[in-house]
N, C-alpha and C. Protein backbone atom coordinates (compact mmCIF):
# COMPACT_ATOMS: atom_id res chain seq x y z
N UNK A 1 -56.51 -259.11 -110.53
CA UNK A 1 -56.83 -257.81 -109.97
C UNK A 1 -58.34 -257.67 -109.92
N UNK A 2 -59.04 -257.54 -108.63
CA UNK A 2 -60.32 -257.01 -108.55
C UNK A 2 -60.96 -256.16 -109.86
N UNK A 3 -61.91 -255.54 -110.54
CA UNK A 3 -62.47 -254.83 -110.98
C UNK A 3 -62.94 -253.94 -109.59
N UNK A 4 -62.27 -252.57 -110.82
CA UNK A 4 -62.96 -251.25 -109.90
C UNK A 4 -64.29 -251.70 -109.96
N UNK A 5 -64.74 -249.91 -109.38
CA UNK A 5 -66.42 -249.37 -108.62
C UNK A 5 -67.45 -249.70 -110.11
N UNK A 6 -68.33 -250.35 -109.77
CA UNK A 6 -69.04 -250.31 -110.90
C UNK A 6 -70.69 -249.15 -110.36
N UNK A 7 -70.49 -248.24 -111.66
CA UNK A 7 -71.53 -247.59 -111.11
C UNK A 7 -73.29 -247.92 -111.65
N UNK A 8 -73.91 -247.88 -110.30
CA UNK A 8 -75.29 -248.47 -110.74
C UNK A 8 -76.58 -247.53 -111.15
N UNK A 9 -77.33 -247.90 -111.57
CA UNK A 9 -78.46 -246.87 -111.73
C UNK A 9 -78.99 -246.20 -111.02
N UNK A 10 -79.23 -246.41 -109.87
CA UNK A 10 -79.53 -245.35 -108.33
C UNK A 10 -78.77 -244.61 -107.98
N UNK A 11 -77.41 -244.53 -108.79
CA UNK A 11 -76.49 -242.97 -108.15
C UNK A 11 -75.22 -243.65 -107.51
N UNK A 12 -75.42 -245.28 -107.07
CA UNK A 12 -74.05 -245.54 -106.30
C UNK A 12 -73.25 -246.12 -107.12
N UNK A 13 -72.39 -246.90 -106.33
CA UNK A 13 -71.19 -247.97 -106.66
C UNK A 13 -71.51 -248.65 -106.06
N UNK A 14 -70.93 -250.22 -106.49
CA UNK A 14 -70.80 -251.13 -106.24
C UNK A 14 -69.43 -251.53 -105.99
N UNK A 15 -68.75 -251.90 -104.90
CA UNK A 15 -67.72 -251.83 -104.96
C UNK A 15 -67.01 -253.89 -104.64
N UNK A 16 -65.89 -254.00 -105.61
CA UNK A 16 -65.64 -255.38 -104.86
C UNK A 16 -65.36 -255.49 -103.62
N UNK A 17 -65.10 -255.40 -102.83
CA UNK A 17 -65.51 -255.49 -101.00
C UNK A 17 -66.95 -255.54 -100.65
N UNK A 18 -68.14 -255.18 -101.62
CA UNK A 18 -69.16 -255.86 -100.84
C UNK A 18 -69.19 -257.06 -100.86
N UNK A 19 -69.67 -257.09 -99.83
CA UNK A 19 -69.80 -258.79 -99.47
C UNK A 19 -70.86 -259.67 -99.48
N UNK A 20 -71.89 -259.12 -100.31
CA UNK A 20 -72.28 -260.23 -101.55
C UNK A 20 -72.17 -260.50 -102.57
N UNK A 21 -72.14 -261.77 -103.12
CA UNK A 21 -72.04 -261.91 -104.45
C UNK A 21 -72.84 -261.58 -105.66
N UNK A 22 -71.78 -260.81 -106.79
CA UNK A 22 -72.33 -260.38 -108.07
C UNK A 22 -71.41 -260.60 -109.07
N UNK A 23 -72.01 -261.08 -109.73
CA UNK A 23 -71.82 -261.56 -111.44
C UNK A 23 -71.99 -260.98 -112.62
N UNK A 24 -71.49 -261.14 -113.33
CA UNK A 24 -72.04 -260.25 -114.78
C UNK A 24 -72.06 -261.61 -116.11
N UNK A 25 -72.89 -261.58 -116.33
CA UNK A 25 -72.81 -262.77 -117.64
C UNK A 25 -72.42 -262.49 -118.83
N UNK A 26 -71.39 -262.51 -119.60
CA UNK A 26 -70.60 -261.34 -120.74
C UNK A 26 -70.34 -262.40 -122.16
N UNK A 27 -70.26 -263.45 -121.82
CA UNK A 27 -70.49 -264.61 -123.04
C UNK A 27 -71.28 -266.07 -122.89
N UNK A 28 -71.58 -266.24 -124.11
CA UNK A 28 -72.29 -267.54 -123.96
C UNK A 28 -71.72 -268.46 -125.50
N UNK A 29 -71.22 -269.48 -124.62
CA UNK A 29 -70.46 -270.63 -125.66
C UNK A 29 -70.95 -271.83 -125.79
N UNK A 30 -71.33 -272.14 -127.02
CA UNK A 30 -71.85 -273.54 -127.06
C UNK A 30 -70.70 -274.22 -127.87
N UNK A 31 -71.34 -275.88 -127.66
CA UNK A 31 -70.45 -276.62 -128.11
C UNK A 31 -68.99 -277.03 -128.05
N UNK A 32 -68.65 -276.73 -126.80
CA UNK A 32 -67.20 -276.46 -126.23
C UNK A 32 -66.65 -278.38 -126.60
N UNK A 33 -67.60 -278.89 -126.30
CA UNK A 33 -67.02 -280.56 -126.47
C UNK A 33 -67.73 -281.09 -128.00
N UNK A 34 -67.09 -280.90 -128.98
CA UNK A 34 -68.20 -281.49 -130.12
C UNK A 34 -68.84 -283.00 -130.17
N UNK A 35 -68.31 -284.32 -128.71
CA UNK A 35 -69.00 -285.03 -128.59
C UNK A 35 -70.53 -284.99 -127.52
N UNK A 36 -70.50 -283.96 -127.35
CA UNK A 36 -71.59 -283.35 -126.23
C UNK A 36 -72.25 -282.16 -126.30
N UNK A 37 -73.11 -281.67 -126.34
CA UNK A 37 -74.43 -280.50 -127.03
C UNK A 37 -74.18 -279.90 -125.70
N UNK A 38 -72.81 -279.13 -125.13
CA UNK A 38 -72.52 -278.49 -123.73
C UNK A 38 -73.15 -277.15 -124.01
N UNK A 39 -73.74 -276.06 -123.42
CA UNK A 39 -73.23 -274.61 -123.49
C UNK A 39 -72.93 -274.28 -122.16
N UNK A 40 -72.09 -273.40 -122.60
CA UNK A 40 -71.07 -272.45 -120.94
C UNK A 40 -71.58 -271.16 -121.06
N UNK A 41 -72.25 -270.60 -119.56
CA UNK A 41 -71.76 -269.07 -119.83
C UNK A 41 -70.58 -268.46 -118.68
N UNK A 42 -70.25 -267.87 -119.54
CA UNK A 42 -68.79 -266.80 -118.72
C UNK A 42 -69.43 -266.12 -117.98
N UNK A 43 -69.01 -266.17 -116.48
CA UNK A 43 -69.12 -264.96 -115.49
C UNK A 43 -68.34 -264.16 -114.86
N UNK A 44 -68.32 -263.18 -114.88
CA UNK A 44 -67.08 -262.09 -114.18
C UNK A 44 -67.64 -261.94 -113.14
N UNK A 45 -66.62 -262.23 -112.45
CA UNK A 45 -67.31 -261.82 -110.49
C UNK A 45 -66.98 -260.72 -110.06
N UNK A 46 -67.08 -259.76 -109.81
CA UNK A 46 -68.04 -258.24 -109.51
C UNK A 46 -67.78 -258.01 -108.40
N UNK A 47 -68.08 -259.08 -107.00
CA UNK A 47 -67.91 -258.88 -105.62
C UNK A 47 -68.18 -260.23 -105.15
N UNK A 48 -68.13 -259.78 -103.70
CA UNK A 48 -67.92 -261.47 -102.82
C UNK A 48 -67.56 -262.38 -103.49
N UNK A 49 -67.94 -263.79 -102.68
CA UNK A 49 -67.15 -264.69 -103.05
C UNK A 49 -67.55 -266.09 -103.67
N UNK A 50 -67.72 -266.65 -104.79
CA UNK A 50 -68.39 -267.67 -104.99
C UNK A 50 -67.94 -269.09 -104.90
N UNK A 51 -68.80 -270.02 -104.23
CA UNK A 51 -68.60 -270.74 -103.75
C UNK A 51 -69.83 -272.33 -104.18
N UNK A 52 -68.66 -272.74 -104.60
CA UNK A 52 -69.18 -274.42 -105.51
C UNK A 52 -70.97 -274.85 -104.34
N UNK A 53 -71.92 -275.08 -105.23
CA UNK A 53 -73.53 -275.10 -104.87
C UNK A 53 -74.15 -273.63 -104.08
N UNK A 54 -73.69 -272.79 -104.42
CA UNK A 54 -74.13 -271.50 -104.02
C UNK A 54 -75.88 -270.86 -104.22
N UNK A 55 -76.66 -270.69 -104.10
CA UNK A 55 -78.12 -270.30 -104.58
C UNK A 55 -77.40 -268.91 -105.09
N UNK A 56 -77.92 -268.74 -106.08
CA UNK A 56 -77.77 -266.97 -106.23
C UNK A 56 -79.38 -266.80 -106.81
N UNK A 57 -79.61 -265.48 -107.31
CA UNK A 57 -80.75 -264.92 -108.09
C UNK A 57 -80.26 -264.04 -109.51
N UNK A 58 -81.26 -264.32 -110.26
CA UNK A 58 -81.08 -263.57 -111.47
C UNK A 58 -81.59 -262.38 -111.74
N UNK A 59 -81.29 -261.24 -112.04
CA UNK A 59 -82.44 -260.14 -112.09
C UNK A 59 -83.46 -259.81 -113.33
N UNK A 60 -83.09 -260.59 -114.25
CA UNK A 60 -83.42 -260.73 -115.56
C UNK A 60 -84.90 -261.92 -115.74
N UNK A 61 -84.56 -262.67 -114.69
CA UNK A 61 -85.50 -264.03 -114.57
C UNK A 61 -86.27 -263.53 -112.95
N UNK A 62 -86.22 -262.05 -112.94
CA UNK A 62 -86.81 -261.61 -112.06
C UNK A 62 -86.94 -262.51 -110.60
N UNK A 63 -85.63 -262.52 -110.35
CA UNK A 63 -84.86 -263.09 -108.69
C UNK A 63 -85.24 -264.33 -108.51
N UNK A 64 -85.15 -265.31 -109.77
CA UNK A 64 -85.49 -266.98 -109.64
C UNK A 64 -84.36 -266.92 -108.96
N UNK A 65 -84.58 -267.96 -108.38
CA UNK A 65 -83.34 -268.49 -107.46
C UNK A 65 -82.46 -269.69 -108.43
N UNK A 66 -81.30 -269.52 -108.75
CA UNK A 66 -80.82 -271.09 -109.48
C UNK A 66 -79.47 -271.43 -108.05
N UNK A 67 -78.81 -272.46 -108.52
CA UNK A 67 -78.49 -273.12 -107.66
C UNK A 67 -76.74 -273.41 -108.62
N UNK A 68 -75.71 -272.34 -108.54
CA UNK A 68 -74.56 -272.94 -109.30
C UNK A 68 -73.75 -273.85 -108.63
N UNK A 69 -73.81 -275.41 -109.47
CA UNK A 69 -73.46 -276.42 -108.65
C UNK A 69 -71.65 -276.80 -109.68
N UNK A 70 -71.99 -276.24 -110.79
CA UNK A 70 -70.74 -276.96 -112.18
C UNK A 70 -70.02 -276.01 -112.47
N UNK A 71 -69.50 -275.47 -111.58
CA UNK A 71 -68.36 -274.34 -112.15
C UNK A 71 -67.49 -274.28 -112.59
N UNK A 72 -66.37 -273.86 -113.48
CA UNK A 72 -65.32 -274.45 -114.08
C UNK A 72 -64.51 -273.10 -114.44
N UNK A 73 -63.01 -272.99 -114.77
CA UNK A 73 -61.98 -272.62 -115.08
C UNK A 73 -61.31 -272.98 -116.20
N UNK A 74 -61.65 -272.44 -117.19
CA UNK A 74 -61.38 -272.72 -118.67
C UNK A 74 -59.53 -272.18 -118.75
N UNK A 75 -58.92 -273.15 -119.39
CA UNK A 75 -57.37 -272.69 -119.90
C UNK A 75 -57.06 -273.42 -120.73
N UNK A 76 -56.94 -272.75 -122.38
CA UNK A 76 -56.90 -273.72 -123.28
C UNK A 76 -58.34 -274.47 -123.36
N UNK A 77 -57.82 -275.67 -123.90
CA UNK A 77 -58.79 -276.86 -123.36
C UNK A 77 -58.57 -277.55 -122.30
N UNK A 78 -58.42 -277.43 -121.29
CA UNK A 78 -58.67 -277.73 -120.03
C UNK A 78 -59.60 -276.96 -119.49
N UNK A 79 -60.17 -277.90 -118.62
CA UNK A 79 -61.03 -277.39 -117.66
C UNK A 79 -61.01 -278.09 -115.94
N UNK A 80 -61.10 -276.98 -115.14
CA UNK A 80 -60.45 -277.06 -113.82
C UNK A 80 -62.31 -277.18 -113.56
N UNK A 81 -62.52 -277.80 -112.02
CA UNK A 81 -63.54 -277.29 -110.94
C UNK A 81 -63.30 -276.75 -110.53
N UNK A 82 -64.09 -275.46 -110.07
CA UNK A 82 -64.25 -274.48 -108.99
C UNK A 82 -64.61 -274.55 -107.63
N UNK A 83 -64.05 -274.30 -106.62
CA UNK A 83 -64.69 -274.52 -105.20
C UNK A 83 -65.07 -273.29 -105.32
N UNK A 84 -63.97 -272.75 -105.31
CA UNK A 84 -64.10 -271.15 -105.04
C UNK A 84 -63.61 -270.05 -105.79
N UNK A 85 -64.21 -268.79 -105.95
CA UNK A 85 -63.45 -268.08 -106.75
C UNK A 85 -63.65 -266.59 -106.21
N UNK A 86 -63.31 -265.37 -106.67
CA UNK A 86 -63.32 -263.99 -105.80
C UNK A 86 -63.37 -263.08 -107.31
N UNK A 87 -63.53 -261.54 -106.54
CA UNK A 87 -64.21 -260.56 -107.22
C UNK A 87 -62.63 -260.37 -108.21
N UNK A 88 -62.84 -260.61 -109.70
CA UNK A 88 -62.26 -260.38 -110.81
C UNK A 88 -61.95 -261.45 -111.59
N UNK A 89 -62.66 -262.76 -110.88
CA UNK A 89 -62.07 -264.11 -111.81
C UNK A 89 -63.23 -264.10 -112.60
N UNK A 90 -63.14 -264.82 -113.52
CA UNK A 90 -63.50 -265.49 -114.37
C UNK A 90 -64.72 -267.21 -114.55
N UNK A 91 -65.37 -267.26 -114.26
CA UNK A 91 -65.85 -269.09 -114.05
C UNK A 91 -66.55 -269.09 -115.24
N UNK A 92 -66.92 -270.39 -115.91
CA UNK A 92 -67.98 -271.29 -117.06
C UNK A 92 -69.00 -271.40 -116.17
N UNK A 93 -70.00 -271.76 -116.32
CA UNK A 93 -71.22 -271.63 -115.73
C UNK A 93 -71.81 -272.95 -116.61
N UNK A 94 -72.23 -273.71 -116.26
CA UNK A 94 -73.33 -274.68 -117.03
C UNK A 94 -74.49 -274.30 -117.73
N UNK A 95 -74.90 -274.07 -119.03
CA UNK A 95 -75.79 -273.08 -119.36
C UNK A 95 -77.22 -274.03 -119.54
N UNK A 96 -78.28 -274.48 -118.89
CA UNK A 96 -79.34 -274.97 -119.45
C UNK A 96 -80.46 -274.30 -120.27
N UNK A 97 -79.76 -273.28 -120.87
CA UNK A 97 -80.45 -272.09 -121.43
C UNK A 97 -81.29 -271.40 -120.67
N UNK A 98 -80.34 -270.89 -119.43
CA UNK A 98 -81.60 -269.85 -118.63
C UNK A 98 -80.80 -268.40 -118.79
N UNK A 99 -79.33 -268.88 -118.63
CA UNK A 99 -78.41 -267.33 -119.19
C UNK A 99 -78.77 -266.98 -120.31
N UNK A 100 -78.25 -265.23 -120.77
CA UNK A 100 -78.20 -264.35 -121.57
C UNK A 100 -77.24 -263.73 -121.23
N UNK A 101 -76.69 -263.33 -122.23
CA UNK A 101 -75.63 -261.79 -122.38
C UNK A 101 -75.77 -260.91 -121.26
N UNK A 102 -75.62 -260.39 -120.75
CA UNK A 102 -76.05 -259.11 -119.95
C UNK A 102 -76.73 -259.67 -118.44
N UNK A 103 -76.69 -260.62 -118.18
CA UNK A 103 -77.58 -261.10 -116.84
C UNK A 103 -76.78 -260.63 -115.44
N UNK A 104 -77.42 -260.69 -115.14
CA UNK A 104 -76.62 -260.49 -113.19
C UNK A 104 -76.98 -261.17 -112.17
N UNK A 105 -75.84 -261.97 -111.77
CA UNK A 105 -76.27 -262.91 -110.99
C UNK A 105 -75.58 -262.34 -109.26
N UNK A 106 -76.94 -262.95 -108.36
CA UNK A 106 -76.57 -261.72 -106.94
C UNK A 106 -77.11 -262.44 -106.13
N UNK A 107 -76.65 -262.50 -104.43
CA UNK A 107 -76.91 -263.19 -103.62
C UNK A 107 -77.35 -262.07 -102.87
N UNK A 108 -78.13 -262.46 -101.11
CA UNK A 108 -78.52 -261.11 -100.73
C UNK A 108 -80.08 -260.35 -101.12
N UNK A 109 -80.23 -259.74 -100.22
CA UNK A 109 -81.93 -259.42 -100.14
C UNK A 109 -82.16 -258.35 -101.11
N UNK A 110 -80.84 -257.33 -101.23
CA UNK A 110 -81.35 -256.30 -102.27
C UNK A 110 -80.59 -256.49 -103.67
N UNK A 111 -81.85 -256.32 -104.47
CA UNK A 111 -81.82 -256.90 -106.26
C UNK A 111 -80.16 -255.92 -106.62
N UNK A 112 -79.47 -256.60 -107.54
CA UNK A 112 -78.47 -255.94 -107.98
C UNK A 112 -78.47 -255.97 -110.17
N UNK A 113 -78.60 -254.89 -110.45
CA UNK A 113 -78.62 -255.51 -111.74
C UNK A 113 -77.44 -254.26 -112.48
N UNK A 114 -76.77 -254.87 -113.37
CA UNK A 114 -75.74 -254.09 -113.74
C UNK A 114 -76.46 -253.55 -115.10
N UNK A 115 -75.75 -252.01 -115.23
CA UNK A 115 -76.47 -251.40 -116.38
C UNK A 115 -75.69 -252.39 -118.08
């Protein structure tokens, strides 16, 4: 199920039908493989649609551009690739320590940052 209207600091909503992409970064997991020094962060997708080598921007890293190329679908211990995913899933994110808790990740000319 989509996530409702999320309301932003300028007075609006954000609603999942816009049609760019937004993220919310809500955990950060290390060590998921104890033969490999991995960290993941969890993203909740917010709106539009994400799609395997996507550029997005961070608003936190003040609109660096990164490039999500390793997306994944955690169940159990398994892990799926992502081509694609839509507003209410879930993806792992490859963490090279540029995520944090609270980040927002957004495609599109105007900055989106969730309170």
């Amino acid at each position: 199920q989509p996530p409702g209207p999320t309301d932003m600091p300028e007075g609006t909503t954000l609603e999942a039908s816009h049609p760019e992409f937004s993220a919310l970064i809500f955990k950060l997991q290390a060590n998921l493989n104890p033969k490999h020094r991995d960290c993941m962060a969890f993203a909740r997708i917010c709106s539009g649609k994400f799609e395997k080598g996507m550029k997005v921007k961070s608003s936190r890293l003040k609109n660096r551009a990164l490039t999500l190329s390793q997306a994944q679908m955690l169940f159990a211990s398994d892990r799926d690739t992502v081509d694609q995913a839509f507003p209410g899933d879930v993806i792992g994110l490859n963490n090279p320590g540029l995520f944090a808790i609270g980040d927002t990740l957004f495609t599109g000319g105007e900055t989106i940052k969730f309170p």
